[in-house]
Structure formats: C-alpha cells, structure tokens
Protein backbone atom coordinates (compact mmCIF):
# COMPACT_ATOMS: atom_id res chain seq x y z
CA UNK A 1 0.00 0.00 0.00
CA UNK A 2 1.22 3.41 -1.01
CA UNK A 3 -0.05 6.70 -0.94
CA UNK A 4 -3.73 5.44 0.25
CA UNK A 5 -3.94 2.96 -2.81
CA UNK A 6 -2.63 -0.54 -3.42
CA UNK A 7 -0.10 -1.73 -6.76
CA UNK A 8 0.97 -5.46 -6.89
CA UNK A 9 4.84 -5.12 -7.25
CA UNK A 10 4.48 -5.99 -10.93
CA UNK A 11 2.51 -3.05 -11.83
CA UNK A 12 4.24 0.09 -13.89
CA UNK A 13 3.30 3.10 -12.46
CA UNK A 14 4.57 6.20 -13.91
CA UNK A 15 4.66 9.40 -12.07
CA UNK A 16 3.15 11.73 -11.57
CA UNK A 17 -0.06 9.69 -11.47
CA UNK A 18 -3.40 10.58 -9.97
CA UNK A 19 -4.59 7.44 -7.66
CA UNK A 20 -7.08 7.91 -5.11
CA UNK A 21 -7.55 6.67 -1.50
CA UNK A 22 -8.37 2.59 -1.85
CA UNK A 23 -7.79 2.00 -5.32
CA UNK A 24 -6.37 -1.57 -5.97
CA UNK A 25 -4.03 -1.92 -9.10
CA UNK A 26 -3.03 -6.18 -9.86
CA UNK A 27 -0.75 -8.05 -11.64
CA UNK A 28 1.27 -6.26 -14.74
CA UNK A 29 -0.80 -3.31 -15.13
CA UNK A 30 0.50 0.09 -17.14
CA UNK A 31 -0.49 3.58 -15.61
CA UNK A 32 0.89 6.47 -18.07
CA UNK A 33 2.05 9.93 -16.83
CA UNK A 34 -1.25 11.78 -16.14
CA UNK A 35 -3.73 9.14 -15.83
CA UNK A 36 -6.57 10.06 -12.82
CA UNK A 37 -8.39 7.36 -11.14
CA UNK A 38 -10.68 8.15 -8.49
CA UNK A 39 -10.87 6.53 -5.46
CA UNK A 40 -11.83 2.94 -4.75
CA UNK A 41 -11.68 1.82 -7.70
CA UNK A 42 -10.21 -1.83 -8.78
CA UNK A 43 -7.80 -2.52 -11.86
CA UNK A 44 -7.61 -6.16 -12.42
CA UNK A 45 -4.52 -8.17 -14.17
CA UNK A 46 -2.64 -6.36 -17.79
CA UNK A 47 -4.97 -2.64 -17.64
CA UNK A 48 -3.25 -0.41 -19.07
CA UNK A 49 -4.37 3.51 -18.99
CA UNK A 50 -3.16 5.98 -21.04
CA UNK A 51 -1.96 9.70 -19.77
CA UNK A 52 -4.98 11.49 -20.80
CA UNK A 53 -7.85 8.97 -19.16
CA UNK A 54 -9.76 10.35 -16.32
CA UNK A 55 -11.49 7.46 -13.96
CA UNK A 56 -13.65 8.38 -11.58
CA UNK A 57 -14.58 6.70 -8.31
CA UNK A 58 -15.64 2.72 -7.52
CA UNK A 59 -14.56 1.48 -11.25
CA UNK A 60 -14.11 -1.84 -11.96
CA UNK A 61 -11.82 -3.25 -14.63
CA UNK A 62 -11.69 -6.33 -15.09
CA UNK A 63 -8.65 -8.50 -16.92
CA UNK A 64 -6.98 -7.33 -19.95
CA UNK A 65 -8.62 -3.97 -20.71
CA UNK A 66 -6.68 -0.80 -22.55
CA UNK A 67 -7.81 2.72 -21.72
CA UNK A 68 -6.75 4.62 -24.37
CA UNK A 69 -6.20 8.55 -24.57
CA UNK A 70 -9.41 10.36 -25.65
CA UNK A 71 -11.39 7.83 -23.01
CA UNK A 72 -13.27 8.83 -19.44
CA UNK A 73 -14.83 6.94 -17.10
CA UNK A 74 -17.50 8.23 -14.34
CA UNK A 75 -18.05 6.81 -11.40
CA UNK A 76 -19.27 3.00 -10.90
CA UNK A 77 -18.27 1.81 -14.39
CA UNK A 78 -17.85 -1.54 -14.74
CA UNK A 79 -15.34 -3.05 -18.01
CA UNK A 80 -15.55 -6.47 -18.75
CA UNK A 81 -12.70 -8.55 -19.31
CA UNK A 82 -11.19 -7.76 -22.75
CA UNK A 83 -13.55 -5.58 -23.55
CA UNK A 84 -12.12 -2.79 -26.37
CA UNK A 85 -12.07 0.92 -26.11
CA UNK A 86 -10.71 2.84 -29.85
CA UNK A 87 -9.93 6.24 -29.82
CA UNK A 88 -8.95 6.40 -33.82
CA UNK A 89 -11.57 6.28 -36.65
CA UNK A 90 -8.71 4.90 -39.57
CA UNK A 91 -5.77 3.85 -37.99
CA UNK A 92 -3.02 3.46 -40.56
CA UNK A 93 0.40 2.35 -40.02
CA UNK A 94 1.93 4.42 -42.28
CA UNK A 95 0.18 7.61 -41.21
CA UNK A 96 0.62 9.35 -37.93
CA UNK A 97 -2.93 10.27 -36.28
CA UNK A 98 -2.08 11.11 -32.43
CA UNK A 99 -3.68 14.32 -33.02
CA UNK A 100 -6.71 13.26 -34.40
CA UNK A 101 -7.76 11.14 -31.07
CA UNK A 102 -11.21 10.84 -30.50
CA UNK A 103 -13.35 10.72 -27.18
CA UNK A 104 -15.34 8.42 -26.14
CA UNK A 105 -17.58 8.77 -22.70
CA UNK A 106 -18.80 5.68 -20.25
CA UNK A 107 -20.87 7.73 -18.13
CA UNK A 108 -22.11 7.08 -14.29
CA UNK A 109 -23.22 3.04 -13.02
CA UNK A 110 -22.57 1.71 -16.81
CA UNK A 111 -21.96 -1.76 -17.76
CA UNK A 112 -19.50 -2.30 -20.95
CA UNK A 113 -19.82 -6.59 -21.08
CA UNK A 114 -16.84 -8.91 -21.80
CA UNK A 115 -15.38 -8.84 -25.30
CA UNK A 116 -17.55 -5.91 -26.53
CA UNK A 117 -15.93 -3.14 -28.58
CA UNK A 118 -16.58 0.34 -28.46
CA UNK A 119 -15.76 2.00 -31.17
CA UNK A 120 -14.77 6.04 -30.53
CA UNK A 121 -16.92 8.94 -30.97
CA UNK A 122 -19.67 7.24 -28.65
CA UNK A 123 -21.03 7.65 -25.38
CA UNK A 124 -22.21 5.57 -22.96
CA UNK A 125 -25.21 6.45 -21.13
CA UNK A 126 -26.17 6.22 -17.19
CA UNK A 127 -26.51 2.64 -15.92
CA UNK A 128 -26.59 0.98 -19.90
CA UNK A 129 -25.54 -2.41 -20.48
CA UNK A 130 -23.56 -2.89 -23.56
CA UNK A 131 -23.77 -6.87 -23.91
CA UNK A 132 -21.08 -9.55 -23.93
CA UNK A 133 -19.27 -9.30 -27.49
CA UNK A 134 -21.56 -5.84 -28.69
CA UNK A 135 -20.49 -3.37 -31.07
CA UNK A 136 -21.04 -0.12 -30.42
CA UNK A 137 -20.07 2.18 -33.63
CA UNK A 138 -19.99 5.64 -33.02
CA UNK A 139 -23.75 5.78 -31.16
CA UNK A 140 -24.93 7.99 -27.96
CA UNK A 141 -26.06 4.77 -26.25
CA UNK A 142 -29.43 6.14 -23.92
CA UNK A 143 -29.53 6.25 -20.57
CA UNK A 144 -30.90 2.69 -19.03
CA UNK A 145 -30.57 0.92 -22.51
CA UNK A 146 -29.32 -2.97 -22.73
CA UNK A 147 -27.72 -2.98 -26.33
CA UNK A 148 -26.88 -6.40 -28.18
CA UNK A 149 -25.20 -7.65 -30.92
CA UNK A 150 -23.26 -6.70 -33.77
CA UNK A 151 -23.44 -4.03 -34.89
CA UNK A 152 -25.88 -3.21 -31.51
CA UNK A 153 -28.80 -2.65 -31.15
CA UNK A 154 -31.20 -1.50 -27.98
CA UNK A 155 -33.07 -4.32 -26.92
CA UNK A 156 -34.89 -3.28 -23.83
CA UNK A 157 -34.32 -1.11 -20.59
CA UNK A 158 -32.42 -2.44 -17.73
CA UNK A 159 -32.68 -1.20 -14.03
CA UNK A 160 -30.06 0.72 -12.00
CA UNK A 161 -29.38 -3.33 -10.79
CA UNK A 162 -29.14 -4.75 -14.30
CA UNK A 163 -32.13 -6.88 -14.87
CA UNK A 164 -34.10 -6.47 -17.61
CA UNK A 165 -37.54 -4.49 -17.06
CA UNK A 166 -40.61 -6.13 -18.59
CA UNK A 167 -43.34 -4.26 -20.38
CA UNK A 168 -44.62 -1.65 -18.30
CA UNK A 169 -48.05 -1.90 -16.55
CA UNK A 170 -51.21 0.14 -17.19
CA UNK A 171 -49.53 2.91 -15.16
CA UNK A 172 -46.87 2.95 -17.34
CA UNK A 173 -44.41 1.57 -15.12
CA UNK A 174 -41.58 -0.70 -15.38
CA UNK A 175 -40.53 -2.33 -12.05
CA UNK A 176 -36.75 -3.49 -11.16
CA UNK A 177 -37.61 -7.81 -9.73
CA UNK A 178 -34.43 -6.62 -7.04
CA UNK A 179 -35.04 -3.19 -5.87
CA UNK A 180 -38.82 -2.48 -6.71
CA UNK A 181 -37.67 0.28 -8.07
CA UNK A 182 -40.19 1.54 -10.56
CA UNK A 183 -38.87 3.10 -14.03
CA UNK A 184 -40.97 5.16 -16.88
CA UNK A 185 -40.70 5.94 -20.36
CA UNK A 186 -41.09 9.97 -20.42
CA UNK A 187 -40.23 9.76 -23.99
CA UNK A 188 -39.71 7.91 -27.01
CA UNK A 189 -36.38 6.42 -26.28
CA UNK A 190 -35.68 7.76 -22.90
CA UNK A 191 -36.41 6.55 -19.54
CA UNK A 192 -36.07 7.62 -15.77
CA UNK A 193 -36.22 6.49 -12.85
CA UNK A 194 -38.94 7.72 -10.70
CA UNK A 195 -38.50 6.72 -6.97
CA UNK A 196 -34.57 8.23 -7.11
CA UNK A 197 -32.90 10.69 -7.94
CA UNK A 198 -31.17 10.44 -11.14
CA UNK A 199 -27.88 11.99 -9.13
CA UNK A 200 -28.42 10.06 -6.25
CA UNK A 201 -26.46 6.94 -5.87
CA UNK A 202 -28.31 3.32 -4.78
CA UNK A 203 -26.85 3.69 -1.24
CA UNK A 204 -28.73 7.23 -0.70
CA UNK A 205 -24.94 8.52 0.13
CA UNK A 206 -21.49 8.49 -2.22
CA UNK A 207 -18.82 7.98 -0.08
C-alpha cells in the first residue's frame, strides 16, 4: 500500500499519477504519466491507462482492458474482461494520427460486457448495459438501454441493478424484480427512474 492505494509489485506506475484513497491496481498493469483514477476503484490483471484517461470513483476493470487517450470513465463503471475501447476512426500504419484522437464517454453506473468493442466517438449512457461481445459504432447509447449484438442494437431497458424491465403496466411503469424500483418511459427512447434521484447513488450517500 502506497499513498492510500494498493499496486501489486508488478505493476508500472509512472509518475506523476493521480490514484485515489483505496484504489487496488493487480498483476502487470500500465499507468501512463497523467492518468486520474478516483478513489476505490479496482484494476484487475494487464490494464493499461493511457496519460490522458480520467477514472472516476468505484470502477471496476476487469482482466486485460486498454484505456486509451481520448477515453473517461464516471463513477461506478464496470469493463468487462477484454472488452475494447478505440480512440482512432482509420488507424493506418503508415500515417501518424495522435492528433486526431477521439473521445469516447462511459458515463455514471454503466456496464460495458466482456469482449464488446466500443468503437470512438460514442457515449455511454447512465446505468446501460452494452452486452457480452456488442459493437457499439460511433452511437450515444441512452440512458438505461441494454444494447446487443453486432453491430448493436437497444433491446430493452435495464434497471439501475441490471435486470431487464418487462413491459410496463397500465400505469406505465416498469418495475426493477431486485429493488422495486419503478422506471418510466417519459419519452420515445428515454427513460427515468422515478423513486430516485437520477444523481443520487443506490446507497442514498457516495462515499
């Protein structure tokens, strides 16, 4: 433990860094000059984060991932293992593009499954749950949406927990089977949650 965070003796830290209090960091992993990465958050075996990635707090990543530069991560993200991140549109040997990075956001409680690929140029929305081997191409991904296949596609809602929500009732309500949480469709394509706050987190408190 150093600093407030933990790195396995094989990891490659290079300062200065940005590592908050209770962050874990395993086996092999690469943290560039500059990275940030909130606080308890939990790096599994081979991550490697560019200079330019910003992390926020309680993100897990799970074996094998690359955070490239042009990439952020809110809080409570979760990466499958080997799941892809791209920050260049037509990557060319021959041709150098480091200035034409692109950005790509994962915003707040997102899930990104194992093996999926997002290409750059997207964003993520709140709490969506990009299935095991999806594409995402260049999309703005809603808010609650479960996305699937290749390219992907939205295939229903899921809740704050990750289950799917079934067909709403004659009150227009869709209801999370964990948290009875209830969920509404306020528009075409764009759903809330109606019993929290959307900035609240499920505990009631961030710590």
């Amino acid at each position: 433990m150093a600093d407030g965070y933990f790195a396995h003796p094989t990891a490659v830290i290079d300062e200065p860094v940005t590592i908050g209090d209770g962050t874990r960091i395993w086996h092999f992993c690469h943290i560039s000059r500059g990275a940030v990465l909130g606080s308890k958050c939990n790096l599994g075996q081979n991550v490697y984060v560019a200079g330019t990635v910003r992390i926020g707090r309680n993100v897990k990543i799970q074996n094998n991932v690359s955070l490239y530069d042009g990439l952020e991560l809110e809080d409570d993200v979760f990466c499958g293992p080997s799941c892809v991140f791209t920050n260049v549109i037509n990557p060319r040997s021959e041709i150098n593009r480091k200035g034409e990075y692109r950005k790509t956001i994962v915003r707040r409680g997102a899930t990104i499954g194992a093996n999926a690929t997002i290409v750059c140029d997207s964003i993520i929305g709140r709490y969506a749950l990009i299935g095991a081997g999806a594409v995402i191409s260049r999309q703005a991904v809603p808010d609650y949406a479960l996305m699937l296949g290749v390219p992907a596609v939205r295939c229903g809602w899921v809740s704050r927990h990750g289950h799917r929500l079934a067909n709403p009732d004659v009150h227009g309500m869709m209801t999370c089977p964990e948290s009875a949480l209830r969920y509404r469709e306020i528009e075409s394509g764009k759903l809330v949650c109606v019993d929290l706050d959307e900035e609240e987190s499920l505990g009631g408190v961030r710590t």
